[in-house]
N, C-alpha and C. Protein backbone atom coordinates (compact mmCIF):
# COMPACT_ATOMS: atom_id res chain seq x y z
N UNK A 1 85.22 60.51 205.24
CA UNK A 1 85.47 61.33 204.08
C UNK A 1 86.24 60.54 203.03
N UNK A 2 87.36 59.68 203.42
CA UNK A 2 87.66 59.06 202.57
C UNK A 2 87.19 57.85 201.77
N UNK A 3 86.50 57.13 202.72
CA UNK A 3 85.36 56.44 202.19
C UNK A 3 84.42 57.09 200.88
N UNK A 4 83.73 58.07 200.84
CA UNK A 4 82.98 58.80 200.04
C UNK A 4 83.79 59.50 198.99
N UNK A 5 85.09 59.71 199.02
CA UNK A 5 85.72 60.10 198.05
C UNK A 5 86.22 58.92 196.92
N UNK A 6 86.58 57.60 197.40
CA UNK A 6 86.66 56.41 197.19
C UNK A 6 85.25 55.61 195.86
N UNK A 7 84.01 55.88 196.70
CA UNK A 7 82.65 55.64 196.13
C UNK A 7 82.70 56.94 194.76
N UNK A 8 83.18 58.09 195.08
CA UNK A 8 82.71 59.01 193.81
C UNK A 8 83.78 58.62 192.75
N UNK A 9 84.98 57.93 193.32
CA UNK A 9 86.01 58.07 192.46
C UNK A 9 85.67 56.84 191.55
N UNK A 10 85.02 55.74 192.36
CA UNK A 10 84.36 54.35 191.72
C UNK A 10 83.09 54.63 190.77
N UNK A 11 82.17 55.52 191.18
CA UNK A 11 80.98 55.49 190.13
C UNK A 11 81.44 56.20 188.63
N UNK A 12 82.59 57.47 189.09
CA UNK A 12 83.36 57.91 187.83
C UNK A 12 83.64 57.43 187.29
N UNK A 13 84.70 55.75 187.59
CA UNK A 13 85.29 55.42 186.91
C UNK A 13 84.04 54.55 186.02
N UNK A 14 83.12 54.06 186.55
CA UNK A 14 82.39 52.98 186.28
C UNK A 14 81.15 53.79 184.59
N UNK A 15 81.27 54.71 185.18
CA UNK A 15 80.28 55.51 184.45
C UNK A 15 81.73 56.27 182.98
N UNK A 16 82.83 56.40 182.90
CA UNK A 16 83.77 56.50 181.61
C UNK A 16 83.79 55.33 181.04
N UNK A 17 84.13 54.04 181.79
CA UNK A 17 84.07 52.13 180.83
C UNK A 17 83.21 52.91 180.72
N UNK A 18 81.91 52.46 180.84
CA UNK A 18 80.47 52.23 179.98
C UNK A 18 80.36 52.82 178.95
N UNK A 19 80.90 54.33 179.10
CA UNK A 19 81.14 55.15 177.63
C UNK A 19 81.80 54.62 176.69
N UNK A 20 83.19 54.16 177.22
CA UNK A 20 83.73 53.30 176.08
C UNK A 20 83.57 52.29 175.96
N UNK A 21 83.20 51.34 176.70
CA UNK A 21 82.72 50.09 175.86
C UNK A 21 81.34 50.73 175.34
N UNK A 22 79.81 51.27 175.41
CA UNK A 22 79.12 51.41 174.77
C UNK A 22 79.20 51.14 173.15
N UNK A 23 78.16 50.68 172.59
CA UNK A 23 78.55 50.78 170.95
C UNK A 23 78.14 51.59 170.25
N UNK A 24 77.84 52.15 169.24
CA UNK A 24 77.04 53.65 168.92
C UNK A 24 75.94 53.15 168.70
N UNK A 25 74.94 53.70 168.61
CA UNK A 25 73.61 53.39 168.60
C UNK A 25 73.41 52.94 166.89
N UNK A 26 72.59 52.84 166.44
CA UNK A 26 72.11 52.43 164.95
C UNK A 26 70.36 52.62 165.12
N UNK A 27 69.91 52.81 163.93
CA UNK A 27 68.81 52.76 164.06
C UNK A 27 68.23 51.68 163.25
N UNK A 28 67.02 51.26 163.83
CA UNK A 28 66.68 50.09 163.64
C UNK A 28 65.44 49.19 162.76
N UNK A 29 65.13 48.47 162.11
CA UNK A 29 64.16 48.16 161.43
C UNK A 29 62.78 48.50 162.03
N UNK A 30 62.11 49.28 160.90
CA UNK A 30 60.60 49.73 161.53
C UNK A 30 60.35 48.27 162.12
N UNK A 31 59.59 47.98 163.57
CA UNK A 31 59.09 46.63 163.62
C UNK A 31 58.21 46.42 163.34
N UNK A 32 57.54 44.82 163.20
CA UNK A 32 56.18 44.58 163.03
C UNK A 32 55.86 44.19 161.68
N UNK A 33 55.30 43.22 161.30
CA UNK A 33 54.43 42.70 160.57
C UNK A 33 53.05 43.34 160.00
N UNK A 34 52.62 43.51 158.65
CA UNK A 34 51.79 44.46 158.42
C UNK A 34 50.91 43.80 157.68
N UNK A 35 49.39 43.54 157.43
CA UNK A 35 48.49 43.18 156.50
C UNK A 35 48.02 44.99 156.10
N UNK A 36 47.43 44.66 154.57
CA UNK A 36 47.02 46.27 154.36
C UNK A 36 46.35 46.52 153.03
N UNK A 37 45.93 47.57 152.54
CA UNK A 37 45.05 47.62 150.96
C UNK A 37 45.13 48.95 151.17
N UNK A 38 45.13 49.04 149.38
CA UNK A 38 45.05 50.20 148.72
C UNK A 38 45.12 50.29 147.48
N UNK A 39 45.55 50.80 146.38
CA UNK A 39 45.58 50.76 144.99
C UNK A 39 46.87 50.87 144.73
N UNK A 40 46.61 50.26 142.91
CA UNK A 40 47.72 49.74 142.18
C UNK A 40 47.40 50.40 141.11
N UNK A 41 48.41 50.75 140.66
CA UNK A 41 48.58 52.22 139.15
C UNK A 41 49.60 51.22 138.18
N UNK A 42 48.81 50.88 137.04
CA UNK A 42 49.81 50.66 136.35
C UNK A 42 50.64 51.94 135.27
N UNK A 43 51.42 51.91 134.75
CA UNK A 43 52.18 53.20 134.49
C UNK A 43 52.79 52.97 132.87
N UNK A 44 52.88 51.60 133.07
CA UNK A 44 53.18 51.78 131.08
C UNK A 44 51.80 50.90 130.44
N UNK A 45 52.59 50.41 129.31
CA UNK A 45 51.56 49.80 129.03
C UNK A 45 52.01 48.66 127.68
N UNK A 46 51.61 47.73 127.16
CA UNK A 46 52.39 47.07 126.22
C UNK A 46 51.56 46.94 124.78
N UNK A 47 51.30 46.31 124.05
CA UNK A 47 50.60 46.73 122.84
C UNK A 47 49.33 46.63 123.32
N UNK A 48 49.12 48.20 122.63
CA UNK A 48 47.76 48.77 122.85
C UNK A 48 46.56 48.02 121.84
N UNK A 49 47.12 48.08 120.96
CA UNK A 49 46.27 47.09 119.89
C UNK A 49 46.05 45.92 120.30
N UNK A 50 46.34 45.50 121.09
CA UNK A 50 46.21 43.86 121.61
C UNK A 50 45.14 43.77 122.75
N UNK A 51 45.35 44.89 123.60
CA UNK A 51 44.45 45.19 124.43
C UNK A 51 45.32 45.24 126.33
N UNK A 52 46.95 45.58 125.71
CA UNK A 52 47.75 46.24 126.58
C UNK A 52 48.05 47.21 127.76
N UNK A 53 46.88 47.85 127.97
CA UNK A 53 47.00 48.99 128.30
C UNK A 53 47.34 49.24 129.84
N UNK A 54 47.56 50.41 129.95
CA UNK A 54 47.11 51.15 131.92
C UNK A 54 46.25 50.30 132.15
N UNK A 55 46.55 49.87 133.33
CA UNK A 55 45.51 49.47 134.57
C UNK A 55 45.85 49.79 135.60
N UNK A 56 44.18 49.66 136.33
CA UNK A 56 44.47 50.18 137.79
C UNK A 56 44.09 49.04 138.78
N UNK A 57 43.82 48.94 139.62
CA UNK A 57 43.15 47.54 140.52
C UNK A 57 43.40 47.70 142.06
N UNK A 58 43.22 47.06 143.05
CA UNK A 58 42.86 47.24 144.31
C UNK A 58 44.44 46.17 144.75
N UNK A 59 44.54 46.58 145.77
CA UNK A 59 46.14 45.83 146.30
C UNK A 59 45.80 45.14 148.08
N UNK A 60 46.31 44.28 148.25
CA UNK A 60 46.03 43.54 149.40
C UNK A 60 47.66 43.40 149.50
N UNK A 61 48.30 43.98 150.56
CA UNK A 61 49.35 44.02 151.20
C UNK A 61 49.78 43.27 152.11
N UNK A 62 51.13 42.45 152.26
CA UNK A 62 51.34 41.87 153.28
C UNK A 62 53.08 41.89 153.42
N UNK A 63 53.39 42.09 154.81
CA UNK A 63 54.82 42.10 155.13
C UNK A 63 54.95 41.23 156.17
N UNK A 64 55.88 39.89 156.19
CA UNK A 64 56.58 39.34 157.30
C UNK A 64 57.69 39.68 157.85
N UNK A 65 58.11 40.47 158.67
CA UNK A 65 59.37 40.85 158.79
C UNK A 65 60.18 39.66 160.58
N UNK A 66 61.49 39.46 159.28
CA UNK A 66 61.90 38.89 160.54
C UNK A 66 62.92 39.42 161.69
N UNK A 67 62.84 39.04 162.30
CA UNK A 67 63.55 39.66 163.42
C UNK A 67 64.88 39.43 163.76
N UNK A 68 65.75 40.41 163.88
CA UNK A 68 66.99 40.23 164.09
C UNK A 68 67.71 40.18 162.93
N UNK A 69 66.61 40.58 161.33
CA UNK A 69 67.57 40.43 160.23
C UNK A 69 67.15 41.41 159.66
N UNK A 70 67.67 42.55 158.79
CA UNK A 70 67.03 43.11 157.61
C UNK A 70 66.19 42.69 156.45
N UNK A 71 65.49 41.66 156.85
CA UNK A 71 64.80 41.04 155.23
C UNK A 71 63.25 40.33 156.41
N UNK A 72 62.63 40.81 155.10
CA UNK A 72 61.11 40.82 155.34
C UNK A 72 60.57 39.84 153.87
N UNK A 73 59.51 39.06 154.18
CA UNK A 73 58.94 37.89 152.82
C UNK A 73 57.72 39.52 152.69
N UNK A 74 57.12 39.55 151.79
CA UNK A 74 55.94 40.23 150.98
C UNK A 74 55.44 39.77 150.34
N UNK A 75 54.63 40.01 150.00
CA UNK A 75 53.00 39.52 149.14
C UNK A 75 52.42 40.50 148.91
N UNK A 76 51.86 40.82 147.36
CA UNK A 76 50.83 41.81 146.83
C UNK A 76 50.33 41.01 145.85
N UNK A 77 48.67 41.26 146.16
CA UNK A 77 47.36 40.48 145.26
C UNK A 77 46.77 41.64 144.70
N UNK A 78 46.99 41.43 143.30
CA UNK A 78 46.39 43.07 142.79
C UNK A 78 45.05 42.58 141.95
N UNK A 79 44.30 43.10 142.74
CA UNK A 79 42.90 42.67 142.28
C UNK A 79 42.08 43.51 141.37
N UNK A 80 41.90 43.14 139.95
CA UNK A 80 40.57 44.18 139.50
C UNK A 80 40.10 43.55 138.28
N UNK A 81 40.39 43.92 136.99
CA UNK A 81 39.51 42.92 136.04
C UNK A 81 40.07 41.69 135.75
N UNK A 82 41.68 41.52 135.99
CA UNK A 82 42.32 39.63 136.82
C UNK A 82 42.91 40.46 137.80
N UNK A 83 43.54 39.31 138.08
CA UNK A 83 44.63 39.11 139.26
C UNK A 83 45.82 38.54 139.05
N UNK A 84 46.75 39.34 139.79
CA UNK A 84 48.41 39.11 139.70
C UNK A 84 48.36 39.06 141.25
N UNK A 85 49.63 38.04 141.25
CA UNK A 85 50.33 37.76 142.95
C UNK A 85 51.57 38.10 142.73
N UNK A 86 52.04 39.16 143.65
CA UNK A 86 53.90 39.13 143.38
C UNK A 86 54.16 38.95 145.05
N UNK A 87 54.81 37.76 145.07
CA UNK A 87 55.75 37.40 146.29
C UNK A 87 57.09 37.89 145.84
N UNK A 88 57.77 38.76 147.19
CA UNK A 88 58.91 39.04 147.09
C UNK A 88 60.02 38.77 148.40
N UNK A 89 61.11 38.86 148.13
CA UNK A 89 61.79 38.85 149.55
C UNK A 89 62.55 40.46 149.64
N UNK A 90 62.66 40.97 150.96
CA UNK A 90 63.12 42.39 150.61
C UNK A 90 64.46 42.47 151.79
N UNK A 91 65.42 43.36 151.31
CA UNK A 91 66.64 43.99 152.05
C UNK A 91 65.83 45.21 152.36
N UNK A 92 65.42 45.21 153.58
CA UNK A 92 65.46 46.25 154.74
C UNK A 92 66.26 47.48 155.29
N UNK A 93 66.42 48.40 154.78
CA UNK A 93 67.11 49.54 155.00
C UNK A 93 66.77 50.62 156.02
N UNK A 94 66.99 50.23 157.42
CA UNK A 94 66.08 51.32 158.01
C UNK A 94 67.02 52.91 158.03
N UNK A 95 65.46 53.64 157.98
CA UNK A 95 66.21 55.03 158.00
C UNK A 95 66.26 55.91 159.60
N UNK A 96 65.12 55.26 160.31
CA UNK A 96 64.87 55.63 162.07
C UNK A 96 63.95 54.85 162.33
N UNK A 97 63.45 54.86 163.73
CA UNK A 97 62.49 53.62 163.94
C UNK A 97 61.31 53.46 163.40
N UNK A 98 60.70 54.54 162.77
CA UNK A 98 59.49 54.60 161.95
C UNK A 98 59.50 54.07 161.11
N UNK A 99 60.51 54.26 159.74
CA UNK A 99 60.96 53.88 158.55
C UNK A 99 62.04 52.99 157.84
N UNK A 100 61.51 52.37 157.13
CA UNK A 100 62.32 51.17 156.47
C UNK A 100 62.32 51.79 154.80
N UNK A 101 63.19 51.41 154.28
CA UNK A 101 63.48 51.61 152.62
C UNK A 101 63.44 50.46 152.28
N UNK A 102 63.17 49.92 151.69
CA UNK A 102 63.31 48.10 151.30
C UNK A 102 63.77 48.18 149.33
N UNK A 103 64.52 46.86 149.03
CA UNK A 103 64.48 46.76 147.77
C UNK A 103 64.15 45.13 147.73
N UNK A 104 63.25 45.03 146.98
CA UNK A 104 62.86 43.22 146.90
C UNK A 104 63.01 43.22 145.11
N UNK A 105 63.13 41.52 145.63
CA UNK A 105 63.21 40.39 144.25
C UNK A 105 62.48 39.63 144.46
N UNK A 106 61.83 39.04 143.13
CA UNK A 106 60.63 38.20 143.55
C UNK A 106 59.88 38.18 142.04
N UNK A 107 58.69 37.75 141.75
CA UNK A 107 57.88 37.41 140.63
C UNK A 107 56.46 38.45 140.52
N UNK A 108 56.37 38.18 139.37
CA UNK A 108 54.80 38.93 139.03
C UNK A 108 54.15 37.32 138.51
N UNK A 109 53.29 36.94 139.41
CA UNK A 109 52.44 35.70 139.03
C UNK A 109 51.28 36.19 137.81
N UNK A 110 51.12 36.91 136.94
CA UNK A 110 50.12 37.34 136.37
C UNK A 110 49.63 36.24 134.79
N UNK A 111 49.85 35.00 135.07
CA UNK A 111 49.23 34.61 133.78
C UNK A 111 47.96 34.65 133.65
N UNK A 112 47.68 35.62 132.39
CA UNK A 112 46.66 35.78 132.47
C UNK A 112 46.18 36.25 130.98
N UNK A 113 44.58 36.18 130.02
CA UNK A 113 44.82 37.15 128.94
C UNK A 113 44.35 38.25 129.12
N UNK A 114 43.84 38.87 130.41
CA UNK A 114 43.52 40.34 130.83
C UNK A 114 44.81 40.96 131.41
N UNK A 115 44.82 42.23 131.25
CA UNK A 115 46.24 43.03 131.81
C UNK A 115 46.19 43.32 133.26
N UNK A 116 47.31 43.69 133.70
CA UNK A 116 47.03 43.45 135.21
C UNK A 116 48.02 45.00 135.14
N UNK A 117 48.25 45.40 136.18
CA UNK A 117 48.89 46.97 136.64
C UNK A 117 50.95 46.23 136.21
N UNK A 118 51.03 44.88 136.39
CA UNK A 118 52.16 44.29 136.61
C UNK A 118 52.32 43.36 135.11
N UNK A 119 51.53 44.21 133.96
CA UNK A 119 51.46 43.22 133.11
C UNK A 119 50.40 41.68 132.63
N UNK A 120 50.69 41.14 131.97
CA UNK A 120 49.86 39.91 131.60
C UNK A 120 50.34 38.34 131.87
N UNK A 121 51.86 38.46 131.83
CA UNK A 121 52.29 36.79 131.93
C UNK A 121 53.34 37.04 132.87
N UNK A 122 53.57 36.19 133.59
CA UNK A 122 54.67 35.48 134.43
C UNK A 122 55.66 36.51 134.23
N UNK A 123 56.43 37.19 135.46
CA UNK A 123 57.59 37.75 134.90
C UNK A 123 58.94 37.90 136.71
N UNK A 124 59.95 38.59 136.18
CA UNK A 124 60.76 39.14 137.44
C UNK A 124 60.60 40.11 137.56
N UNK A 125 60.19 40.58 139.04
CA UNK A 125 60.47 41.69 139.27
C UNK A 125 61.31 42.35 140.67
N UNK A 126 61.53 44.14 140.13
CA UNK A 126 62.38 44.48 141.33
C UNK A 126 61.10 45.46 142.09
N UNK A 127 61.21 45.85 143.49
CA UNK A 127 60.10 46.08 144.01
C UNK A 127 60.96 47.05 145.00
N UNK A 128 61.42 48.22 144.67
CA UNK A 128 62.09 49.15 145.67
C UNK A 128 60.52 50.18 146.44
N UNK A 129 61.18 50.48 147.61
CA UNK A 129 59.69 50.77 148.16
C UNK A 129 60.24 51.14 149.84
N UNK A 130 59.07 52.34 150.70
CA UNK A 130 59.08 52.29 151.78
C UNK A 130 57.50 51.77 152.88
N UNK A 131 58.28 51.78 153.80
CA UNK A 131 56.82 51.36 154.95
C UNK A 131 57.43 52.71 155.74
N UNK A 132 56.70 53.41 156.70
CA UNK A 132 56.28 54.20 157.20
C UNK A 132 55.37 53.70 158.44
N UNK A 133 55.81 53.46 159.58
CA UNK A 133 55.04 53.32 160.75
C UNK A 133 54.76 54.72 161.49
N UNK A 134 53.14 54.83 161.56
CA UNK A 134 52.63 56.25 162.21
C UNK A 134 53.21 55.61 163.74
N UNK A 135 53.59 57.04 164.03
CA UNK A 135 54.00 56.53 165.92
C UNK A 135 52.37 56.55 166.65
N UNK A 136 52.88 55.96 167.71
CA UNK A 136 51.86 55.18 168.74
C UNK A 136 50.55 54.96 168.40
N UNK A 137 50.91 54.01 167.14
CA UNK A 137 49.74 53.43 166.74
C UNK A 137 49.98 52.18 165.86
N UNK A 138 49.44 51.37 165.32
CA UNK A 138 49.48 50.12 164.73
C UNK A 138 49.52 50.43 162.87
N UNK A 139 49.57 51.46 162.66
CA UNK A 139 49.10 52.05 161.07
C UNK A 139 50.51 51.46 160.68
N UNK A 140 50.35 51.36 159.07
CA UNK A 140 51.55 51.61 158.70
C UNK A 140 50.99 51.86 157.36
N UNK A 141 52.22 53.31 156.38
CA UNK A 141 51.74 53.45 155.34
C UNK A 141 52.65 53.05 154.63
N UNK A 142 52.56 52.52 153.47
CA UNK A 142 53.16 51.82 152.45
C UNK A 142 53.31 52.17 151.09
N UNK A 143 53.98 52.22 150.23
CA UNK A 143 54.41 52.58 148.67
C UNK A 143 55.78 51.79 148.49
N UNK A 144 55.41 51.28 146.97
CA UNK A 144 56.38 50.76 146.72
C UNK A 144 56.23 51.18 145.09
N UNK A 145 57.03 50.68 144.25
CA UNK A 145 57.03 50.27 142.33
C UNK A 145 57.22 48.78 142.51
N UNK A 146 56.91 48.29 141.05
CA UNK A 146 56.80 47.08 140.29
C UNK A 146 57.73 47.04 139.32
N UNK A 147 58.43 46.40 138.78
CA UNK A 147 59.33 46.64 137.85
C UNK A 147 59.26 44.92 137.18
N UNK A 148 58.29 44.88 136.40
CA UNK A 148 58.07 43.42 136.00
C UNK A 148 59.24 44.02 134.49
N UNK A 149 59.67 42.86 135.02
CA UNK A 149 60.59 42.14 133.07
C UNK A 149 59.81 41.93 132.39
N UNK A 150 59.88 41.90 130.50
CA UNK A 150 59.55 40.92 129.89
C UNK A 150 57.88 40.68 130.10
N UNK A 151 57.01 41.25 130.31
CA UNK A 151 55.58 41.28 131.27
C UNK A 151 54.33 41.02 130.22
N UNK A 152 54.72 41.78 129.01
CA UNK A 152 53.53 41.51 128.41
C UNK A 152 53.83 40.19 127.45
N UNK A 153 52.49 39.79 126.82
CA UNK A 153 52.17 38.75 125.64
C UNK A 153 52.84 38.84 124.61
N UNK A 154 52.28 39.95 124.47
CA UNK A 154 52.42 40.92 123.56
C UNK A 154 53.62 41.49 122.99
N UNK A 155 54.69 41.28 122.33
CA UNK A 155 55.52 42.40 121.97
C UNK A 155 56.56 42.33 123.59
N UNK A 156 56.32 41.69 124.65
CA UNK A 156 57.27 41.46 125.85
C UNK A 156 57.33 43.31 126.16
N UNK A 157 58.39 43.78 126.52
CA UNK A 157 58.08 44.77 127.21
C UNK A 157 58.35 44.93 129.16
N UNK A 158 58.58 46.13 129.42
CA UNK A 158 58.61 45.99 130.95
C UNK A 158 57.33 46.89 131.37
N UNK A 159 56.65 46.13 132.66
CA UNK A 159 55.43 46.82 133.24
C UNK A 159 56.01 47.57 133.90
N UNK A 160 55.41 48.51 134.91
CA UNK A 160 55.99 49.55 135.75
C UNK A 160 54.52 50.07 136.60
N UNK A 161 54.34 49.60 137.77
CA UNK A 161 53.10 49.95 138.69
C UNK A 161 53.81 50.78 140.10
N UNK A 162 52.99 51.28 140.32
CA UNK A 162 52.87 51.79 142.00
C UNK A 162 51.99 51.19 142.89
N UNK A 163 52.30 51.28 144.06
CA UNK A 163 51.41 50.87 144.78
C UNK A 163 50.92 51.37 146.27
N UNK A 164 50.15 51.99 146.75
CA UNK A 164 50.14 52.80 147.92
C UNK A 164 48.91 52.29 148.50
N UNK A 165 49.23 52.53 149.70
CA UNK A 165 47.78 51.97 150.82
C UNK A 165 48.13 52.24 152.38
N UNK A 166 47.48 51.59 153.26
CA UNK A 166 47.62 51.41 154.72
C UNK A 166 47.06 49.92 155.47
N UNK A 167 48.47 49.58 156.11
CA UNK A 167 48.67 48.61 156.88
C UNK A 167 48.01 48.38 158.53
N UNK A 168 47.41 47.39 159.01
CA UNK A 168 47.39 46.98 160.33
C UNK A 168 48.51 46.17 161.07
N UNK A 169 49.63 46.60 161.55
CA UNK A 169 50.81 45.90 162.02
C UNK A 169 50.33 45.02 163.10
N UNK A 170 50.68 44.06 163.07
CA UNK A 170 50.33 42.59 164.10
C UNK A 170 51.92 42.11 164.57
């Protein structure tokens, strides 16, 4: 009997440490790496007389996320009457294991004399945005904005796009 009172008094004790050393939980960066497409809305527009306007175009998505850090590299190829590339790097904000909030910095590659959803020439942009991983499955849905500087030829100006689609996480 005293033996067994000994063992309950040991797993008690063993099982309160663990409580206190435990650390609180956190929740953690959606995981996974994502390729993906969908469309790109451009939302302003810069001189219309010039030939400035809204555009829309097709988006090819990509997220590297690294591991063990909050920051993920990105890539969006917005494809339709030209093409713009914006590479970004992003701060990772997760909200639970599904979801990440991200805010990136990075470029609008768009030189170009056709308008793109991100503008016409070379610019900076900020790229606040979430990913959305569907549970037990490989999907991921995606939206972000564009916030190109300075974007058009024209009269300069800031672009302003959206961008929404769905990812294959690898």
């Amino acid at each position: 009997m005293r033996n067994l009172f000994k063992f309950i008094c040991g797993i008690g004790l063993l099982g309160c440490t663990s409580l206190i050393v435990a650390a609180p939980s956190q929740a953690q960066p959606a995981y996974g790496s994502y390729i993906g497409v969908g469309g790109s809305f451009g939302l302003s527009e810069g001189n219309t007389a010039a030939g400035e306007g809204r555009t829309v175009s097709g988006v090819v998505a990509l997220r590297y996320k690294f591991l063990e850090m909050p920051l993920s590299l990105r890539g969006q190829v917005l494809i339709g009457s030209s093409t713009a590339v914006v590479p970004t790097i992003s701060y990772d904000l997760p909200l639970n294991f599904d979801t990440d909030l991200y805010l990136g910095v990075g470029a609008a590659l768009a030189n170009s004399n056709s308008v793109t959803p991100v503008g016409n020439k070379n610019s900076f942009v900020l790229q606040p945005g979430i990913d959305y991983t569907v549970p037990n499955s490989n999907l991921v849905i995606f939206g972000n904005a564009v916030i190109a500087f300075d974007a058009y030829r024209s009269g300069g100006g800031t672009a302003t796009s959206v961008q929404t689609g769905v990812g294959f996480r690898f």
